[in-house]
Protein backbone atom coordinates (compact mmCIF):
# COMPACT_ATOMS: atom_id res chain seq x y z
CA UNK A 1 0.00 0.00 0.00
CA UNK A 2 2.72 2.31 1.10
CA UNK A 3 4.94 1.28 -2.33
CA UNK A 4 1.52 2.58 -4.32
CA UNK A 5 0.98 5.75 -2.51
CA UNK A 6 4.71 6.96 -2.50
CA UNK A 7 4.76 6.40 -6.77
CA UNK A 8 1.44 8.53 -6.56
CA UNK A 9 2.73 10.96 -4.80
CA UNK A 10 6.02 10.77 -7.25
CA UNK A 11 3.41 10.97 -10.33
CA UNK A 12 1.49 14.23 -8.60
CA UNK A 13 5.10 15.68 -8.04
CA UNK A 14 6.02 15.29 -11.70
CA UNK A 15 2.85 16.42 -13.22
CA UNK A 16 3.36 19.73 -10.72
CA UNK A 17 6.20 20.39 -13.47
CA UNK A 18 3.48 20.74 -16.26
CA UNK A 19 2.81 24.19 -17.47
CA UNK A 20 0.31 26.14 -15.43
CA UNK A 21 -1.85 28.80 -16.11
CA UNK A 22 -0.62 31.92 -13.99
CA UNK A 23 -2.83 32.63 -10.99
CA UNK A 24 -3.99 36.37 -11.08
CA UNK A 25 -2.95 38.24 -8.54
CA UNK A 26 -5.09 39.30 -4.88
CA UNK A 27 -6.77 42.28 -5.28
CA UNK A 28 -8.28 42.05 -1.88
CA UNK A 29 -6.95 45.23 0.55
CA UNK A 30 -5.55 42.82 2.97
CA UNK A 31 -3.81 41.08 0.63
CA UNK A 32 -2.07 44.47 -0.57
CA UNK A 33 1.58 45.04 0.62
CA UNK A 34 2.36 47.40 2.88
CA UNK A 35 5.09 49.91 2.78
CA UNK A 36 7.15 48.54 -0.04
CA UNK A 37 9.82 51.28 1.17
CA UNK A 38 10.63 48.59 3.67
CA UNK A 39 12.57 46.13 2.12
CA UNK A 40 11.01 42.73 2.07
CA UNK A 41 7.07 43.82 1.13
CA UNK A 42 6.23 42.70 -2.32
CA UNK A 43 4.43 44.63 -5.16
CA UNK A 44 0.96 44.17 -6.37
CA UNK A 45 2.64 43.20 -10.30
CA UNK A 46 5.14 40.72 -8.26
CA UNK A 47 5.16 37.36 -8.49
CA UNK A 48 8.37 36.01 -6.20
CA UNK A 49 8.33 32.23 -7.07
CA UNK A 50 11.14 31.62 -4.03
CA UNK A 51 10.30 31.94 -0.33
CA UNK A 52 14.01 33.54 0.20
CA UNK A 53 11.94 37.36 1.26
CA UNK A 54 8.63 38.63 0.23
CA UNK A 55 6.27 39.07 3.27
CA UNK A 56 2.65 39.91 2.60
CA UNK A 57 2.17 41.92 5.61
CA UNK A 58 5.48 43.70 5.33
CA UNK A 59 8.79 42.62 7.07
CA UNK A 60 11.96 43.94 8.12
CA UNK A 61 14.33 45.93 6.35
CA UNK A 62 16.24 43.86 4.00
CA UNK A 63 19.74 43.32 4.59
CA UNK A 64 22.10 44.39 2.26
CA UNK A 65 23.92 40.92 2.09
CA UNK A 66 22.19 37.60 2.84
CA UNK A 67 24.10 34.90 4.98
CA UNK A 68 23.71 31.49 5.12
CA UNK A 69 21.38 29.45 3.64
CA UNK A 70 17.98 28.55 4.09
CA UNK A 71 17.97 27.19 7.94
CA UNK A 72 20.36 30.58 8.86
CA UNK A 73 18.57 32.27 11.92
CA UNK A 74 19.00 35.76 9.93
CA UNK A 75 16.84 33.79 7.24
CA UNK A 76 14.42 32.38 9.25
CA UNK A 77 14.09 36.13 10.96
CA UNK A 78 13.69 37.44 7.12
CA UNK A 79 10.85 34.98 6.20
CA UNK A 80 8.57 35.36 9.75
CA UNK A 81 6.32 36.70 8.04
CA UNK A 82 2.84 35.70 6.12
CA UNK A 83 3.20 35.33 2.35
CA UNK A 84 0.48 35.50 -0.45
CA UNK A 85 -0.42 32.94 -2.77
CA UNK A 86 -1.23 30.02 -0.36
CA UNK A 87 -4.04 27.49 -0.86
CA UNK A 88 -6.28 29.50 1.83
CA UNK A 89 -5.20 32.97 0.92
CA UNK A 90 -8.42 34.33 3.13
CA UNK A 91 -8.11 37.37 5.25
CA UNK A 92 -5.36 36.88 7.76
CA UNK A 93 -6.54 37.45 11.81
CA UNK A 94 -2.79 38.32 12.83
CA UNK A 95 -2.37 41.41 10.74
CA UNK A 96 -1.79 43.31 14.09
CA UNK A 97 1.06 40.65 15.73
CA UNK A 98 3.14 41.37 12.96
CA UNK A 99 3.43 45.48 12.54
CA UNK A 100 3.79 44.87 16.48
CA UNK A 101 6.65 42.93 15.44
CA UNK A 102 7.83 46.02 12.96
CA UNK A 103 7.44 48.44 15.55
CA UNK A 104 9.61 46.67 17.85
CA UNK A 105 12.80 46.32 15.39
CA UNK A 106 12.42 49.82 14.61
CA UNK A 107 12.49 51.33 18.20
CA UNK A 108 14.63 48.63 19.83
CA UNK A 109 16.35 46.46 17.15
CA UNK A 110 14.88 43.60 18.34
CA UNK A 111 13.68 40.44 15.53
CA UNK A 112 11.58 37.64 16.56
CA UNK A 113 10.72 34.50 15.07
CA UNK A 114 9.19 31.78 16.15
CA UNK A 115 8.02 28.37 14.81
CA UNK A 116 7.00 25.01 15.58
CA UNK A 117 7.64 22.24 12.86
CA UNK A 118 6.76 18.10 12.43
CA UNK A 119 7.85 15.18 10.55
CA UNK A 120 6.31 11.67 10.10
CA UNK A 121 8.07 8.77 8.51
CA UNK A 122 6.89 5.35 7.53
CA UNK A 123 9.10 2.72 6.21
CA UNK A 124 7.66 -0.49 4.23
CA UNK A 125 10.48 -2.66 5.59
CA UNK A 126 12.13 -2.99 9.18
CA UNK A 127 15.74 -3.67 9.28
CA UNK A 128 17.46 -5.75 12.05
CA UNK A 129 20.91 -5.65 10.78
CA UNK A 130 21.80 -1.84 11.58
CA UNK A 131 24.94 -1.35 13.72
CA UNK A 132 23.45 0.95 15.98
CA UNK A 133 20.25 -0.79 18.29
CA UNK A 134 16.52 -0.66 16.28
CA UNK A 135 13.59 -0.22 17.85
CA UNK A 136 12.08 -2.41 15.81
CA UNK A 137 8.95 -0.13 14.11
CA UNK A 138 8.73 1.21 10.43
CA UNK A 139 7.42 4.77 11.61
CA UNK A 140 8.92 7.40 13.62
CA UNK A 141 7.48 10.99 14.13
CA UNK A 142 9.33 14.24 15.72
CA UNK A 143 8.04 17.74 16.85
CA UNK A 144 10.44 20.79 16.64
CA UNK A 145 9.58 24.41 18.72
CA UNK A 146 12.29 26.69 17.41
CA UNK A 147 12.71 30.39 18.96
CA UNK A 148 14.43 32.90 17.31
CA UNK A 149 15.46 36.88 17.80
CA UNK A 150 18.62 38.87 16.54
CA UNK A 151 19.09 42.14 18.62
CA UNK A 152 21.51 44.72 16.47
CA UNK A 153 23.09 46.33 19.38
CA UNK A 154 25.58 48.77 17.37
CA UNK A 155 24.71 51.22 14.69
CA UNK A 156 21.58 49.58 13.30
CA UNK A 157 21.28 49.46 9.48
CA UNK A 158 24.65 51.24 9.57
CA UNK A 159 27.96 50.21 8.79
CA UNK A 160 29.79 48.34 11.49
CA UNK A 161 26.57 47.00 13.12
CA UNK A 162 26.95 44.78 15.48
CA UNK A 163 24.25 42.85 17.51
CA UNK A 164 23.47 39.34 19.42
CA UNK A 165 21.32 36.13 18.09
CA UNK A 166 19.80 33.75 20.39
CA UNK A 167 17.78 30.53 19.59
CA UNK A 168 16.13 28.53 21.61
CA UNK A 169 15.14 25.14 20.71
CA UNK A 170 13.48 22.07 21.62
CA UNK A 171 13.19 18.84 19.71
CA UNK A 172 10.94 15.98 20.82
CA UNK A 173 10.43 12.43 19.27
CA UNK A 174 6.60 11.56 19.53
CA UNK A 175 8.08 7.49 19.55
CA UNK A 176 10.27 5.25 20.11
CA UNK A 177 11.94 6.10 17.27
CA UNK A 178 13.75 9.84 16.58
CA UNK A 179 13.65 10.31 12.83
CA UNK A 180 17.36 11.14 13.08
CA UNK A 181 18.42 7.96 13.45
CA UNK A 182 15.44 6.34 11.64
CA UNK A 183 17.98 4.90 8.98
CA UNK A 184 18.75 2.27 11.59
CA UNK A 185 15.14 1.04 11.07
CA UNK A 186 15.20 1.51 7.12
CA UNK A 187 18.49 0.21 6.65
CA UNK A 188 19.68 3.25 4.51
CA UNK A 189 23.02 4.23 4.48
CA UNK A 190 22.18 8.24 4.73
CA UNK A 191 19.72 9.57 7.27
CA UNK A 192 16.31 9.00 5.99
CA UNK A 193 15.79 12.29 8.23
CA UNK A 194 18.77 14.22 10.06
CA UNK A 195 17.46 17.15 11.75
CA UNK A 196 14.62 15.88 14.23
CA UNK A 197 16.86 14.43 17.44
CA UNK A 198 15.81 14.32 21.01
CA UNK A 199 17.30 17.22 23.17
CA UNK A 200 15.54 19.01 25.92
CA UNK A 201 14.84 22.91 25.14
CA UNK A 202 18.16 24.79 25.29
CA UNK A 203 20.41 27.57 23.87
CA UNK A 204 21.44 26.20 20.78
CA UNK A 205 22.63 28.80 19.03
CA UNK A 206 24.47 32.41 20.83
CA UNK A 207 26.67 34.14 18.75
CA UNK A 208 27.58 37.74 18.05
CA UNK A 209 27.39 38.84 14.63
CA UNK A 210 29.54 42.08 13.70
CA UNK A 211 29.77 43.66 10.28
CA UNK A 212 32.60 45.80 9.01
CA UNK A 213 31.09 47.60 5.60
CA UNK A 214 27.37 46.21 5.46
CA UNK A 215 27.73 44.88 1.97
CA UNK A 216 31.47 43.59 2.23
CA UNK A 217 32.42 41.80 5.40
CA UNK A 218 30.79 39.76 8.77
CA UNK A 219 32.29 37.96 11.82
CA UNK A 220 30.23 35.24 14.01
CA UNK A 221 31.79 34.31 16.92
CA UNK A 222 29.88 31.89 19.72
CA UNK A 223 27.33 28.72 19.84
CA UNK A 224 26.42 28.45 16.25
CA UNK A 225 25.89 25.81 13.54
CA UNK A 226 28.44 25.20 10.49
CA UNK A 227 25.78 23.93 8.24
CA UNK A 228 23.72 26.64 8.48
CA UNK A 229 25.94 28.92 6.58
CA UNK A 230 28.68 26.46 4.31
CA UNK A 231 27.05 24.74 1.29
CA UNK A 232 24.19 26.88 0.10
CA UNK A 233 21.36 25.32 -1.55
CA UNK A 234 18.16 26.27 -2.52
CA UNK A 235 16.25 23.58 -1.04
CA UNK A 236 17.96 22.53 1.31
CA UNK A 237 15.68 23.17 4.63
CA UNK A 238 14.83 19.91 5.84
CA UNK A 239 11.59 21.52 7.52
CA UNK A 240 9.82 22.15 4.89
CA UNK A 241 11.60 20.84 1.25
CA UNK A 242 14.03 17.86 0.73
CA UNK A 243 13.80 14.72 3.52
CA UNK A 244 16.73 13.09 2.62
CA UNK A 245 19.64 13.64 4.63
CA UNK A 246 22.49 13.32 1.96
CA UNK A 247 20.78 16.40 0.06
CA UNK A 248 19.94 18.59 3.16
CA UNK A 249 22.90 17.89 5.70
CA UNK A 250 25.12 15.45 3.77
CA UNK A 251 26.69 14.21 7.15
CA UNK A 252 27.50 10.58 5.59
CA UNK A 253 30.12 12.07 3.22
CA UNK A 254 30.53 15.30 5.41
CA UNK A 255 31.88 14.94 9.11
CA UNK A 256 29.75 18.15 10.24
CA UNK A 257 30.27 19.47 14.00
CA UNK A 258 26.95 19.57 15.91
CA UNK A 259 25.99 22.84 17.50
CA UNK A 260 28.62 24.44 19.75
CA UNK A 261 31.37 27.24 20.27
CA UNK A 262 32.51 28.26 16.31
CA UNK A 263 33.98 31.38 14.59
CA UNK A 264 33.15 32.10 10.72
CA UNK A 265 33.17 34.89 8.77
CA UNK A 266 31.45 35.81 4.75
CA UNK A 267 33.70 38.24 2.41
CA UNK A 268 32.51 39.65 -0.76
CA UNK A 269 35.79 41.00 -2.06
CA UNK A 270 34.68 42.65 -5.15
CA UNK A 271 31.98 45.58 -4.40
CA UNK A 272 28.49 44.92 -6.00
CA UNK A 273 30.05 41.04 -7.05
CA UNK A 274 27.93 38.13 -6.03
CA UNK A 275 31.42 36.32 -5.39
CA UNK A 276 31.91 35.61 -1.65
CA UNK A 277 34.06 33.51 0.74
CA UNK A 278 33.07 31.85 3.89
CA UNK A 279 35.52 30.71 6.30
CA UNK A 280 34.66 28.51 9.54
CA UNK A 281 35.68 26.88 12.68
CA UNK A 282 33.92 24.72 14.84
CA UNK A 283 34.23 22.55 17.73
CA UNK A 284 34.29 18.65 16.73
CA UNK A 285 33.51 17.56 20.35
CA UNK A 286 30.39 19.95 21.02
CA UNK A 287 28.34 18.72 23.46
CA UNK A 288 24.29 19.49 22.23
CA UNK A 289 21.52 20.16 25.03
CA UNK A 290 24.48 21.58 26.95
CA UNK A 291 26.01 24.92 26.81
CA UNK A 292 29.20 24.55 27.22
CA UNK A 293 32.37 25.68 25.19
CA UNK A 294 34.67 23.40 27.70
CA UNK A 295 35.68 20.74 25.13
CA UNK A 296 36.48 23.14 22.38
CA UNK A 297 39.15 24.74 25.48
CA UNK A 298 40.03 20.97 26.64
CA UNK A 299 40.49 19.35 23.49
CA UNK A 300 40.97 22.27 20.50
CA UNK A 301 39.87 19.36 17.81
CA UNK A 302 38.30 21.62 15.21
CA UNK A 303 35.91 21.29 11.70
CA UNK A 304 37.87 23.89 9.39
CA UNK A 305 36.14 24.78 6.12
CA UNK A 306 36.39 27.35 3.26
CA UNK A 307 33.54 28.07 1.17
CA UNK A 308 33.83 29.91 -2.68
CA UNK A 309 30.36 30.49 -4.38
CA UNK A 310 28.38 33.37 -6.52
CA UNK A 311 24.99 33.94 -6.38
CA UNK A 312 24.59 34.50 -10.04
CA UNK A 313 21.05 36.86 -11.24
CA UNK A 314 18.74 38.74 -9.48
CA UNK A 315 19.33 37.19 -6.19
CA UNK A 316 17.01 36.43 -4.39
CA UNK A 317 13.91 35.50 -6.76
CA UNK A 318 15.41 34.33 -9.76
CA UNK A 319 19.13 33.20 -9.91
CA UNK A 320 22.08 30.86 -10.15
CA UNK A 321 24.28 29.38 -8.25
CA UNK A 322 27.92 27.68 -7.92
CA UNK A 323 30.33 26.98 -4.50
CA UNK A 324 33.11 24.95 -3.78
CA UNK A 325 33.83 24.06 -0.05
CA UNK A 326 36.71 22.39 1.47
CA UNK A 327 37.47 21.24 4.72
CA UNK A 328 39.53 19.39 7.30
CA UNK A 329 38.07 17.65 10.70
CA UNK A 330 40.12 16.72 13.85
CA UNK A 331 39.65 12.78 15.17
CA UNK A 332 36.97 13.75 17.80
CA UNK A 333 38.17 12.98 21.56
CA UNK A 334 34.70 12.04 22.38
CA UNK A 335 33.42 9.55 20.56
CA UNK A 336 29.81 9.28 18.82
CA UNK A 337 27.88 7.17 21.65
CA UNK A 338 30.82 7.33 23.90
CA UNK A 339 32.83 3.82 22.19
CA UNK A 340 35.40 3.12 19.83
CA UNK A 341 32.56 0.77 18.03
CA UNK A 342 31.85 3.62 15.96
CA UNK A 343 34.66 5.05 13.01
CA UNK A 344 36.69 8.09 13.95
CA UNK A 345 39.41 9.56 11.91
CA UNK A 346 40.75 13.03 10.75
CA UNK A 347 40.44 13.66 7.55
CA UNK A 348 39.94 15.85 4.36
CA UNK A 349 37.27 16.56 1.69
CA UNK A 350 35.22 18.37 -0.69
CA UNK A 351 32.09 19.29 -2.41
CA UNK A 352 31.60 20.88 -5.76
CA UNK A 353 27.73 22.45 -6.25
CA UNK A 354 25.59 24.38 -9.09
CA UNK A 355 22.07 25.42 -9.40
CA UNK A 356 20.55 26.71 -12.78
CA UNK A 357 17.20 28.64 -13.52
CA UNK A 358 15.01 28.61 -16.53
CA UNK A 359 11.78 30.51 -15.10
CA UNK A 360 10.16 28.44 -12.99
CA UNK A 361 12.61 25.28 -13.21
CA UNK A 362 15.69 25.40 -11.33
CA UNK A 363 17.97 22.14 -11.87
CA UNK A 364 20.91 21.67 -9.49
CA UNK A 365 23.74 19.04 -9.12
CA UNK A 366 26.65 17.97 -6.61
CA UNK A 367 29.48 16.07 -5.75
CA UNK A 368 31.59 14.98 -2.63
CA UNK A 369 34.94 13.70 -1.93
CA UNK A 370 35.80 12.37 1.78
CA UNK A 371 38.45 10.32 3.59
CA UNK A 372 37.04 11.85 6.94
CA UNK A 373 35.32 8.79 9.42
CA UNK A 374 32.82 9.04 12.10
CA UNK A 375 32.07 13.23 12.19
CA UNK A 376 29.81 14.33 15.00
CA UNK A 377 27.26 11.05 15.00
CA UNK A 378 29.20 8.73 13.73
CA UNK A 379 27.75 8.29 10.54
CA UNK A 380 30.62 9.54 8.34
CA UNK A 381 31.10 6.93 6.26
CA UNK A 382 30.53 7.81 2.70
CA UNK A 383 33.78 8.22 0.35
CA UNK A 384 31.89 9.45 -2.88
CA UNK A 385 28.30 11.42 -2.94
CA UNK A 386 26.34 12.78 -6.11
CA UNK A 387 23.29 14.20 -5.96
CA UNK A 388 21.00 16.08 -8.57
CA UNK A 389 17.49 17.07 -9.28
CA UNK A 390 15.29 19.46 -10.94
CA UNK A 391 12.30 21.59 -9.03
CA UNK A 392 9.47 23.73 -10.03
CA UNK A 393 8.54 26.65 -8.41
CA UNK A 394 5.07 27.83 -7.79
CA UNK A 395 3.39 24.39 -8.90
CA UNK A 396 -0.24 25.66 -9.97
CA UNK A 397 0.68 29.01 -8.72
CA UNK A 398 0.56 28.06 -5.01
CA UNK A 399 3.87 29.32 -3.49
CA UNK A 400 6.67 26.26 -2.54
CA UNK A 401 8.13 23.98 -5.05
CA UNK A 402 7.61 20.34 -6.19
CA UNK A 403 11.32 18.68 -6.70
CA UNK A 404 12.85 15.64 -7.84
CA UNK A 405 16.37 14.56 -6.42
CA UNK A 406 18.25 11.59 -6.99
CA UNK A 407 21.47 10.45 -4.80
CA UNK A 408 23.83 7.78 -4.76
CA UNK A 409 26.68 7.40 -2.02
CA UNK A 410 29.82 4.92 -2.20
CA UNK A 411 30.64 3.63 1.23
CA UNK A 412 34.29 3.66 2.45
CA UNK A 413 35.14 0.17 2.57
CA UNK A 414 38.62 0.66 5.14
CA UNK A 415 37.10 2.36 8.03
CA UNK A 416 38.90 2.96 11.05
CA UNK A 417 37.34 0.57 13.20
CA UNK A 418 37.48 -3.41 14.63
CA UNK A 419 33.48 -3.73 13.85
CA UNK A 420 32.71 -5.69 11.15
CA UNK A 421 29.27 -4.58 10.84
CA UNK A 422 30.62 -1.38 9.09
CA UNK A 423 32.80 -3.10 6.21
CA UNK A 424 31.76 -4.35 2.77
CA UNK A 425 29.11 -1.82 2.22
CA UNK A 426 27.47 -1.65 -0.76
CA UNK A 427 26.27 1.56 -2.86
CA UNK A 428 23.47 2.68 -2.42
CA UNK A 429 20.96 4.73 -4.77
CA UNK A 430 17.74 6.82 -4.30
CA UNK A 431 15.28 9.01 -5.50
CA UNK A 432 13.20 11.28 -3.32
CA UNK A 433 10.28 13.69 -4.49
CA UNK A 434 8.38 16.35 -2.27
CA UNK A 435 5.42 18.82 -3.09
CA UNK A 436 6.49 21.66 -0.28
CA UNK A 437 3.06 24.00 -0.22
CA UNK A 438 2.02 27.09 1.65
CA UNK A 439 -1.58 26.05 3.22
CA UNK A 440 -2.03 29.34 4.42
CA UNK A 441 -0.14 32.29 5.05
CA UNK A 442 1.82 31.26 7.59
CA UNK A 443 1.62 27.64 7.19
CA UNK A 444 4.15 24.76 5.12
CA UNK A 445 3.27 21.28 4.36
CA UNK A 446 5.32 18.59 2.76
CA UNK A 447 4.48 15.12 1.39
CA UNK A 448 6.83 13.33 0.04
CA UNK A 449 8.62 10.15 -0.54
CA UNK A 450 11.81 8.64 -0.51
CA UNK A 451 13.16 5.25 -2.92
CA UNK A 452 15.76 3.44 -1.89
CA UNK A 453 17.59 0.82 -3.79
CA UNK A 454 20.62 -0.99 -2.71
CA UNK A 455 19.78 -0.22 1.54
CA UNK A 456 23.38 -0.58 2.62
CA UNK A 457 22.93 -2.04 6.07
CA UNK A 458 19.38 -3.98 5.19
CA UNK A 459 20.96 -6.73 3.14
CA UNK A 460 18.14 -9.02 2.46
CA UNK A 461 15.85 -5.83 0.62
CA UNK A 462 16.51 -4.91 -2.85
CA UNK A 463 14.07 -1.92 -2.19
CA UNK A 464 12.50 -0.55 0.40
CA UNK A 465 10.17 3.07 0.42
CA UNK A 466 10.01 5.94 3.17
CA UNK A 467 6.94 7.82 3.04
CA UNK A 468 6.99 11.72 4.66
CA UNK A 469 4.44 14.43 5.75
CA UNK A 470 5.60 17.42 7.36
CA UNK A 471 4.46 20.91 8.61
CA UNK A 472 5.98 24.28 9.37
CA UNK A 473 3.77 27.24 11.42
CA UNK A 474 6.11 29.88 11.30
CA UNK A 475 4.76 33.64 12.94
């Protein structure tokens, strides 16, 4: 049953790439933009097909650089707000909350966001054969409350501004099962799911953000997260678009750091040149649910990275894109689940991405090279990674995108480690497709569905299916 509804939903995905015809525009007061003079309000005549600004009931003042990619806390802060062309487009109750909001950055500098996200999973096949213990069910489901604000402290919307982000965030399985580590029931060799782990609410993510020239140059320094800002990609928010971990947070063939104590900067060295450089440092042996910057003191085993990309067009709406990231990871002092069961070894790699737009259509493509083992979970054990799709915006004119992506990973046969269980891998291939739609203003769902062929650690299926549904409320 599951194997028939995921190739529907594949079928409804691809027909979303048919030719539409456009939807006309609100005319409705309350769906008119406010100021436009502010930055991120749309105009009546446009149509933004991307969900990277564009509030319907106005926003803050748009920065004059954007950093990070989609899951950045700067982003998130950008994108709090309702957007038109949803399903249920009806008058919106809220109206009030968010010029409240408005008023508040402009006398105090203060941004909020807040949100509260879910994912459910359901495998057709249970595997027994993982390394790490199964629980022994083919679904697991996760909810995620995320709290966000940004307070620019020093010279706001000035050069040399300077100010504090905080987020606060809680993530809660709703089984036995946390669809992070729901590959251990599917067999797959990526994460079926990466982002939804079970941590008690804490301070993820403190870090003081200080610009030199607003449109050249911009320090972090504190708790942060690496994969927020290396590796750009369009779809790449695991809340609302792509489910599959190799595309969102490629962590087998990437040894990411987990949230801690990390220093980056982004440098556009040309003026009014979409070419930029991130640089990065994070702690390998971060510790998340606690706040604590001890083991990057105790043990100085660091995640180096340097990122080279263009945003190529008119960036945001409609645009290109290219990057090229290397990096270096320490051997991690503390291990993933505290034993030497799981790989660990320093080591070197990199990743080589593109994105192209034809109207509506945006293709993309990318490849990885790693001799890094274990990473933060343990799960680093992929040597080669491709990925590529195709997605089209605005499906039917309903804001989101419906996307295609296929993967395929090459195990590292040699790892680092006396456990059997991890050697003589084979490759594994997939194909995932999503329909990401805005409900209402203020409101994502996802279906989707992942294919698997090949399951690296569930030997006796050829196949095997994931199905998905998830939801964002963002406000």
């Amino acid at each position: 049953m599951l194997q028939r509804l995921s190739i529907l939903i594949l079928l409804l995905a691809l027909a979303a790439f048919a030719p539409a015809q456009e939807t006309p525009q609100p005319t409705d007061e309350q769906d008119a933009p406010v100021d436009v003079s502010k930055g991120n309000a749309e105009s009546a005549e446009d149509e933004n097909p991307d969900d990277s600004s564009a509030a319907q009931y106005g926003g803050y003042p748009q920065e004059p650089r954007v950093v990070g990619g989609p899951t950045d806390v700067g982003v998130d802060l950008a994108r709090a707000f309702p957007k038109r062309n949803s399903v249920f487009g009806q008058r919106y109750s809220a109206k009030k909350f968010f010029q409240w909001k408005e008023r508040l950055y402009e006398k105090t500098g203060l941004k909020l966001a807040s949100s509260y996200q879910s994912v459910y999973l359901k495998a057709t096949d249970v595997n027994d054969g993982f390394p790490i213990p199964a629980e022994g069910v083919d679904w697991s489901a996760s909810g995620w409350l995320l709290l966000e604000a940004k307070w620019d402290m020093l010279n706001k919307g000035k050069d040399w501004q300077g100010g504090l982000t905080v987020a606060v965030d809680w993530r809660h399985a709703y089984g036995d099962a946390e669809p992070a580590f729901f590959q251990a029931e599917s067999g797959s060799l990526w994460p079926n799911e990466f982002a939804y782990i079970d941590w008690d609410p804490w301070l993820a993510q403190l870090y003081w953000e200080q610009w030199g020239k607003r449109d050249r140059l911009v320090f972090r320094v504190g708790t942060q997260v690496a994969v927020q800002t290396l590796d750009f990609f369009r779809f790449k928010d695991t809340r609302t678009s792509f489910t599959n971990g190799q595309i969102t947070i490629p962590a087998t063939t990437m040894p990411w750091p987990g949230p801690g104590f990390g220093a980056m900067f982004e440098w556009w060295p040309v003026k009014d040149s979409p070419l930029y450089v991130i640089g990065t440092l994070n702690d390998m042996n971060a510790d998340p649910g606690s706040f604590s910057w001890d083991n990057a003191w105790d043990y100085g085993q660091f995640f180096y990275a340097v990122e080279v990309g263009a945003h190529l067009g008119e960036f945001p709406k409609n645009f290109d894109h290219v990057h090229l990231t290397l990096y270096y990871a320490d051997e991690r002092e503390t291990q993933a689940g505290g034993s030497a069961f799981f790989p660990n070894k320093a080591g070197w790699g990199f990743k080589a991405a593109g994105e192209k737009q034809w109207g509506k259509i945006v293709g993309f493509a990318n490849y990885s090279y790693n001799n890094a083992e274990g990473g933060f979970f343990g799960l680093t054990i992929g040597r080669h990674g491709i990925n590529a799709g195709v997605a089209r915006l605005m499906p039917f004119g309903i804001r989101g995108e419906a996307a295609v992506g296929a993967t395929w990973v090459n195990p590292i046969q040699e790892l680092d480690t006396g456990a059997p269980v991890w050697e003589n891998r084979r490759d594994q291939f997939g194909v995932e497709a999503y329909w990401k739609i805005l409900l209402t203003p203020d409101l994502w769902i996802t279906p989707g569905a992942q294919f698997i062929w090949d399951p690296s650690f569930n030997l006796e299926q050829d196949f095997i299916a994931v199905g998905s549904f998830k939801f964002r409320l963002f406000f």
